[in-house]
Protein backbone atom coordinates (compact mmCIF):
# COMPACT_ATOMS: atom_id res chain seq x y z
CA UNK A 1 -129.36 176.16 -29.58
CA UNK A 2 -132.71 173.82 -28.66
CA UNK A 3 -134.44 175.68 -26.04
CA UNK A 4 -134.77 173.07 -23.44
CA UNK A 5 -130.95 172.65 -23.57
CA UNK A 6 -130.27 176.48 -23.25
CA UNK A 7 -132.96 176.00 -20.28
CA UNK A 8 -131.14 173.65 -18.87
CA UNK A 9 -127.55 174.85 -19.31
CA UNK A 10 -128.54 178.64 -17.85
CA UNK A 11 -130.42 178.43 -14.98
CA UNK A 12 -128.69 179.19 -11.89
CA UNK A 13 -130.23 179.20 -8.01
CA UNK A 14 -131.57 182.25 -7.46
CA UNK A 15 -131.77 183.77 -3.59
CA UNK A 16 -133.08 187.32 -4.45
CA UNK A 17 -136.93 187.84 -6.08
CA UNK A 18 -138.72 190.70 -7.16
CA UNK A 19 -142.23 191.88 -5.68
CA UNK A 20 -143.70 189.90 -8.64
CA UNK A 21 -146.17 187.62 -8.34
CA UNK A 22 -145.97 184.27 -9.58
CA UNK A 23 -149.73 184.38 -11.45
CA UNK A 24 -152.17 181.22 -10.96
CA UNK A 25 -151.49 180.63 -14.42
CA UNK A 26 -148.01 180.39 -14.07
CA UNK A 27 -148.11 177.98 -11.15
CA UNK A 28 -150.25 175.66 -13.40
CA UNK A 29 -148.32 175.20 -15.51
CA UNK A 30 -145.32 174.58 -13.32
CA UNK A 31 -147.22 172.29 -11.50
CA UNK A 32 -148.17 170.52 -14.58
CA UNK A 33 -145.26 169.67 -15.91
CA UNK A 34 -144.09 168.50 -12.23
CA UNK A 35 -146.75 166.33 -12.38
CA UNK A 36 -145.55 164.38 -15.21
CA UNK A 37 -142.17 163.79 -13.78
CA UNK A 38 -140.80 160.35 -14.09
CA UNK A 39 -141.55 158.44 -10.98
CA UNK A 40 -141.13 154.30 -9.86
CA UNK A 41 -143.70 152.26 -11.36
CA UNK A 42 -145.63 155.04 -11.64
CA UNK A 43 -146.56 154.89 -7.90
CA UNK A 44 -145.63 158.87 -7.51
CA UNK A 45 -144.13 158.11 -4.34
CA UNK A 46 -143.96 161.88 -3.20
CA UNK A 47 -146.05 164.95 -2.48
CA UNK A 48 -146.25 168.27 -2.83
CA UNK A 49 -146.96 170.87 0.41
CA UNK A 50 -147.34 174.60 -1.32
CA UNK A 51 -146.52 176.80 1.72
CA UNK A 52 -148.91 179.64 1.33
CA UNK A 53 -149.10 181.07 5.10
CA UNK A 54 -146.40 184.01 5.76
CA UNK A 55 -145.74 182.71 9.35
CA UNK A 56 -144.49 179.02 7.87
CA UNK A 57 -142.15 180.93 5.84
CA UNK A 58 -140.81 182.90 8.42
CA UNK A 59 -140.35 179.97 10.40
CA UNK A 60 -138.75 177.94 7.19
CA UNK A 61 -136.45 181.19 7.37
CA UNK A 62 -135.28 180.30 10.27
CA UNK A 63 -135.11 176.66 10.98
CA UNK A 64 -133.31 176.27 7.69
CA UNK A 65 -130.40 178.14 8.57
CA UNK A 66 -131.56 181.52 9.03
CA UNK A 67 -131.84 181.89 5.08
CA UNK A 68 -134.50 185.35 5.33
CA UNK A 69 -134.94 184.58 1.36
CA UNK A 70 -137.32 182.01 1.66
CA UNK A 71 -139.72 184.41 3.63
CA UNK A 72 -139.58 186.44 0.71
CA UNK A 73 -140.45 183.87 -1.99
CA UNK A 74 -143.57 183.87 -3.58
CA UNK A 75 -143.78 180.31 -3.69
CA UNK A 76 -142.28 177.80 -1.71
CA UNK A 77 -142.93 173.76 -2.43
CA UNK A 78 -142.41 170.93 0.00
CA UNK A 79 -141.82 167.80 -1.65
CA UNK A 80 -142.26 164.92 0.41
CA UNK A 81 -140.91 161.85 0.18
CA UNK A 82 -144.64 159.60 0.73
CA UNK A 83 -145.15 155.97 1.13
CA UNK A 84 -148.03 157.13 3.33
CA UNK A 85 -150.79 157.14 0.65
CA UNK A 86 -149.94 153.92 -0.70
CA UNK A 87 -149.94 152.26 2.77
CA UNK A 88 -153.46 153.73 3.70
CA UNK A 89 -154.53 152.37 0.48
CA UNK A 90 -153.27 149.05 1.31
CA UNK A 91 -155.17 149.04 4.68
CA UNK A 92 -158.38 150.21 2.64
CA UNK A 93 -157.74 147.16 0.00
CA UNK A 94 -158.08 144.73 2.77
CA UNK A 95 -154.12 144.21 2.26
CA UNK A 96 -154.00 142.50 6.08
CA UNK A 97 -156.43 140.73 5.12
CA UNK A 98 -155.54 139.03 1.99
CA UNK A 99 -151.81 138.01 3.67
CA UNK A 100 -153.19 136.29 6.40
CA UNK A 101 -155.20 134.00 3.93
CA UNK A 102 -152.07 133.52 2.10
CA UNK A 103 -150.33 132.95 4.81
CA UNK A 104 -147.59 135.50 4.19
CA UNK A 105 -145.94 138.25 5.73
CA UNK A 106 -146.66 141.37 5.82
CA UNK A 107 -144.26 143.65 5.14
CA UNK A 108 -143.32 146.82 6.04
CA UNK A 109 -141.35 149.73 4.66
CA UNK A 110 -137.58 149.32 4.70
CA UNK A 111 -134.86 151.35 3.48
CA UNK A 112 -135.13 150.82 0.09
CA UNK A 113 -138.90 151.66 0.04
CA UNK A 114 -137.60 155.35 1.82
CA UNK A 115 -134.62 155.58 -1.12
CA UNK A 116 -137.40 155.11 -3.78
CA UNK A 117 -139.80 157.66 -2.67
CA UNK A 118 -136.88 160.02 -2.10
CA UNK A 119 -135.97 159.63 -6.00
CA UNK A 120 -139.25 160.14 -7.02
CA UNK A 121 -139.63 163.36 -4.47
CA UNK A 122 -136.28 164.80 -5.94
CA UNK A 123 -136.70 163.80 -9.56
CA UNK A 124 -140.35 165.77 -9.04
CA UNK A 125 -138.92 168.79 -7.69
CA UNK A 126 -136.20 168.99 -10.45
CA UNK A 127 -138.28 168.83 -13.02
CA UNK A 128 -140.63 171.64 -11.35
CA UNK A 129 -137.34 173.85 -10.95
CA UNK A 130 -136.62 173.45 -14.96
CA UNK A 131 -140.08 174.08 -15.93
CA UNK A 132 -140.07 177.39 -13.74
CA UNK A 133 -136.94 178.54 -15.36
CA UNK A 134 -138.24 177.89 -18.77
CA UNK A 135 -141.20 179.91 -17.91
CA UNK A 136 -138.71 183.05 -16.38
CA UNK A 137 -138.82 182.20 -13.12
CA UNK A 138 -136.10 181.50 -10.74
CA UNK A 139 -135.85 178.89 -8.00
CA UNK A 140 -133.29 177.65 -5.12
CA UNK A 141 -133.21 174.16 -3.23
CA UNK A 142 -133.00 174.43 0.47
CA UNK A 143 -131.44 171.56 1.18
CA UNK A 144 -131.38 172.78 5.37
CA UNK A 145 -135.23 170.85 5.39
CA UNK A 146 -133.49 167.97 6.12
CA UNK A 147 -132.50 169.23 9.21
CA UNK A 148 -134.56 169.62 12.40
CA UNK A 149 -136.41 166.72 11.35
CA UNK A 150 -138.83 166.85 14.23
CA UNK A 151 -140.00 170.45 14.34
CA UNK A 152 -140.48 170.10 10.78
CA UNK A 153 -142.37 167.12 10.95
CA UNK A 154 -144.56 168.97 13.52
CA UNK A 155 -144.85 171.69 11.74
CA UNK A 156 -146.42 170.45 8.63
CA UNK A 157 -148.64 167.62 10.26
CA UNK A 158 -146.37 164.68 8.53
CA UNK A 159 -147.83 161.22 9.13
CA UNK A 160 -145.05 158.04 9.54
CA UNK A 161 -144.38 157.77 6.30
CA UNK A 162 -143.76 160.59 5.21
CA UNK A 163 -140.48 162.51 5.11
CA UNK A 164 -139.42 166.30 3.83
CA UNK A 165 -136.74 165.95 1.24
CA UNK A 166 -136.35 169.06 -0.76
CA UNK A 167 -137.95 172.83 -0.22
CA UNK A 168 -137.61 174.90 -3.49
CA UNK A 169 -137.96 178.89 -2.93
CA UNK A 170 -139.31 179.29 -6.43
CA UNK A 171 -139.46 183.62 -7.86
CA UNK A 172 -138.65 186.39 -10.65
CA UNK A 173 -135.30 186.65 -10.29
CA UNK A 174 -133.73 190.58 -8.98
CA UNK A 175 -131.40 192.30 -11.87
CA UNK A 176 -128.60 191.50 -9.00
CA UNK A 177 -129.25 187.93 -9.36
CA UNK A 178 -129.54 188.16 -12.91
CA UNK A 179 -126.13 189.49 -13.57
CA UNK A 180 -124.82 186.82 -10.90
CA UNK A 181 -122.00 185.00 -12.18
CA UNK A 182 -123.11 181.32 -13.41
CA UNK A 183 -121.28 178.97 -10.79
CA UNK A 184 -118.56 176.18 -12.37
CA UNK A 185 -118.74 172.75 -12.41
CA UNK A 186 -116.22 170.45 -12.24
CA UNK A 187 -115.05 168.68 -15.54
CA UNK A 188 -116.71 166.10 -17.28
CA UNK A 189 -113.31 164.15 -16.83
CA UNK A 190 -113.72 163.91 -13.22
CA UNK A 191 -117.12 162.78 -13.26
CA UNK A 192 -117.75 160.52 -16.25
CA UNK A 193 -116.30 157.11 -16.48
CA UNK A 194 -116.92 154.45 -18.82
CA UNK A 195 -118.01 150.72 -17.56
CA UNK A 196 -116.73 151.09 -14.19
CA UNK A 197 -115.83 153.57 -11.60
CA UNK A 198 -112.41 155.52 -11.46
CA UNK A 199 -110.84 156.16 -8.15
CA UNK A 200 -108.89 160.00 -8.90
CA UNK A 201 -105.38 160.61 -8.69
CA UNK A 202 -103.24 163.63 -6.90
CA UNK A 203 -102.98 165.17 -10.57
CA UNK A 204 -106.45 164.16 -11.16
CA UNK A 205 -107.79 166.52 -8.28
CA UNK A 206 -104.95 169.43 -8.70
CA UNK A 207 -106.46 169.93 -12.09
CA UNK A 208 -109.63 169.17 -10.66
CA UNK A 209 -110.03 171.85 -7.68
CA UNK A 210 -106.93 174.23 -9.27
CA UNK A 211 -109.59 176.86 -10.69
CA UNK A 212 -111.62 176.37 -6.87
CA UNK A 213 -108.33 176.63 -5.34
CA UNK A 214 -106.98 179.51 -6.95
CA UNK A 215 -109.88 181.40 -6.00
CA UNK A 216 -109.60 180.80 -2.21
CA UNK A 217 -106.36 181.63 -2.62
CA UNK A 218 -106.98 185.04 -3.55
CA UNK A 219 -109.66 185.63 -1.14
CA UNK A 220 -107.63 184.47 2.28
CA UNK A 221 -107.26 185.96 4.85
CA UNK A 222 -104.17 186.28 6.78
CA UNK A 223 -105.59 184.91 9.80
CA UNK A 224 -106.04 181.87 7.92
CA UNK A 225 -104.23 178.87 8.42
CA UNK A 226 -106.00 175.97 6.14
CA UNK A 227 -103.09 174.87 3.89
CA UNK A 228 -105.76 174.29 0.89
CA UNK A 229 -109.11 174.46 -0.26
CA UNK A 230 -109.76 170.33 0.55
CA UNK A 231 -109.44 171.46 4.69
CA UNK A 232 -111.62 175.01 3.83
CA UNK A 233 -114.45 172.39 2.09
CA UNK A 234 -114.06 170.07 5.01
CA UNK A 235 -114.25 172.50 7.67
CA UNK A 236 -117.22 174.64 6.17
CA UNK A 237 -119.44 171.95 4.70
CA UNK A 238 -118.59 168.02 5.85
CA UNK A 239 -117.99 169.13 9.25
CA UNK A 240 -120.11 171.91 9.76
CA UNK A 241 -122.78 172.06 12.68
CA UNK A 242 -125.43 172.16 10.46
CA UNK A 243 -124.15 169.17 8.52
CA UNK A 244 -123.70 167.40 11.80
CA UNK A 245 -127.54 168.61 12.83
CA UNK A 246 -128.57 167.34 9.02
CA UNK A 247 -126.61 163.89 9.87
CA UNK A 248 -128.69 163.53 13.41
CA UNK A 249 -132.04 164.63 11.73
CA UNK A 250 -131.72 162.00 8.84
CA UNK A 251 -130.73 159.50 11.51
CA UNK A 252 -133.97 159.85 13.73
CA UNK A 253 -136.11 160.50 10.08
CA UNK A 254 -134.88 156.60 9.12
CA UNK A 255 -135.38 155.10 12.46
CA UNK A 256 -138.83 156.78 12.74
CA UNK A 257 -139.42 154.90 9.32
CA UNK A 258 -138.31 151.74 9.97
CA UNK A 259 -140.10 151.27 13.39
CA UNK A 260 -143.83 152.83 12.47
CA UNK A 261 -146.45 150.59 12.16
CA UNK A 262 -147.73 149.24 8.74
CA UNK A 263 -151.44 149.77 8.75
CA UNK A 264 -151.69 152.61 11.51
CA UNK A 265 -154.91 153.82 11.34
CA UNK A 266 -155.55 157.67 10.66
């Protein structure tokens, strides 16, 4: 098999490393390849924060979800979803400036500006996570950065436009995590459609979820009184506190973006 597909096809998130260091070298190259990543008009609307200090991992730890793992990872990367550069670059270029004499507006960043940047961020960081893995080394997204907004703005100095998107826990994987079982996905049927998008039917997701819900069958409890795996997913991931904390934090991260100020000074 080509090795990039077997790359691709393996890897697995991986929550367990050993006392290994990742070596400079390593970390090069990772960072190399991330670096060529595609990204919008080749603005590279993103950057990267490598989390280096102990004490920001501990706290990571613990503001996303009390995962201890990430205080244990030899390398941790913040990618950051960054219109910021660009916009102090503007200001520098005399942007203000030059619309006035043309007499028109300047614009701000809107939603779609924040969407962009968080493609290129996301599209960065995956391609950082498959050149790790093709290199031996493991990684996880933490997807709990998106909550607690605020502190975590604070915490890493993040200017208006600016936003944390993905943190990926990046480390030689244990022989536990190893031997972990490769998680399923769901069928290419159920996902794929050709020219235009397919609404699924009651068979559609009983053949869909039957392998998901067999398995949560044989793991419930008696206490349990969900009638399926749909109410388990609902109750333990839609409806979750932390997914309601995740839905206040991205609420307050887009109104922070849409009311900041253009050309703030630094």
């Amino acid at each position: 098999m080509n090795e990039v597909l077997q790359t691709l096809l393996h890897r697995k998130s991986i929550r367990g490393y050993t006392e290994q260091p990742i070596s400079a070298e390593v970390q090069s190259e990772i960072l190399r390849a991330t670096l060529r990543a595609p990204t919008a008009g080749n603005m590279m609307l993103y950057s990267i924060i490598d989390v280096t200090e102990q004490g920001l991992k501990d706290t990571l730890a613990k503001t996303c979800d009390d995962q201890p793992f990430i205080a244990e990872a030899p390398l941790v990367w913040l990618f950051v979803a960054d219109y910021q550069r660009w916009l102090d670059y503007f200001r520098r270029s005399g942007v203000e400036k030059m619309c006035r004499q043309r007499e028109i507006a300047l614009r701000r960043p809107a939603e779609g500006d924040l969407l962009l940047a968080c493609c290129d961020a996301l599209i960065a960081a995956q391609t950082a996570v498959i050149a790790a893995e093709a290199l031996g080394v493991g990684s996880c997204y933490i997807g709990d950065i998106l909550e607690k907004y605020e502190l975590h703005r604070e915490l890493f100095g993040l200017p208006d436009y600016a936003v944390p998107i993905a943190l990926v826990c990046f480390g030689y994987p244990t022989e536990e995590q190893r031997q972990r079982e490769q998680p399923t996905r769901f069928d290419q049927r159920f996902v794929v459609f050709e020219n235009c998008y397919q609404r699924l039917s009651d068979t559609d997701f009983a053949e869909m979820f039957d392998e998901r819900q067999t398995r949560w069958l044989n793991r419930r409890t008696k206490v349990d009184d969900l009638e399926n795996f749909g109410q388990l997913m609902y109750l333990r991931k839609f409806a979750a506190d932390y997914s309601i904390e995740m839905n206040r934090s991205a609420h307050v991260m887009l109104q922070a973006w849409l009311k900041a100020g253009f050309l703030k000074a630094n």
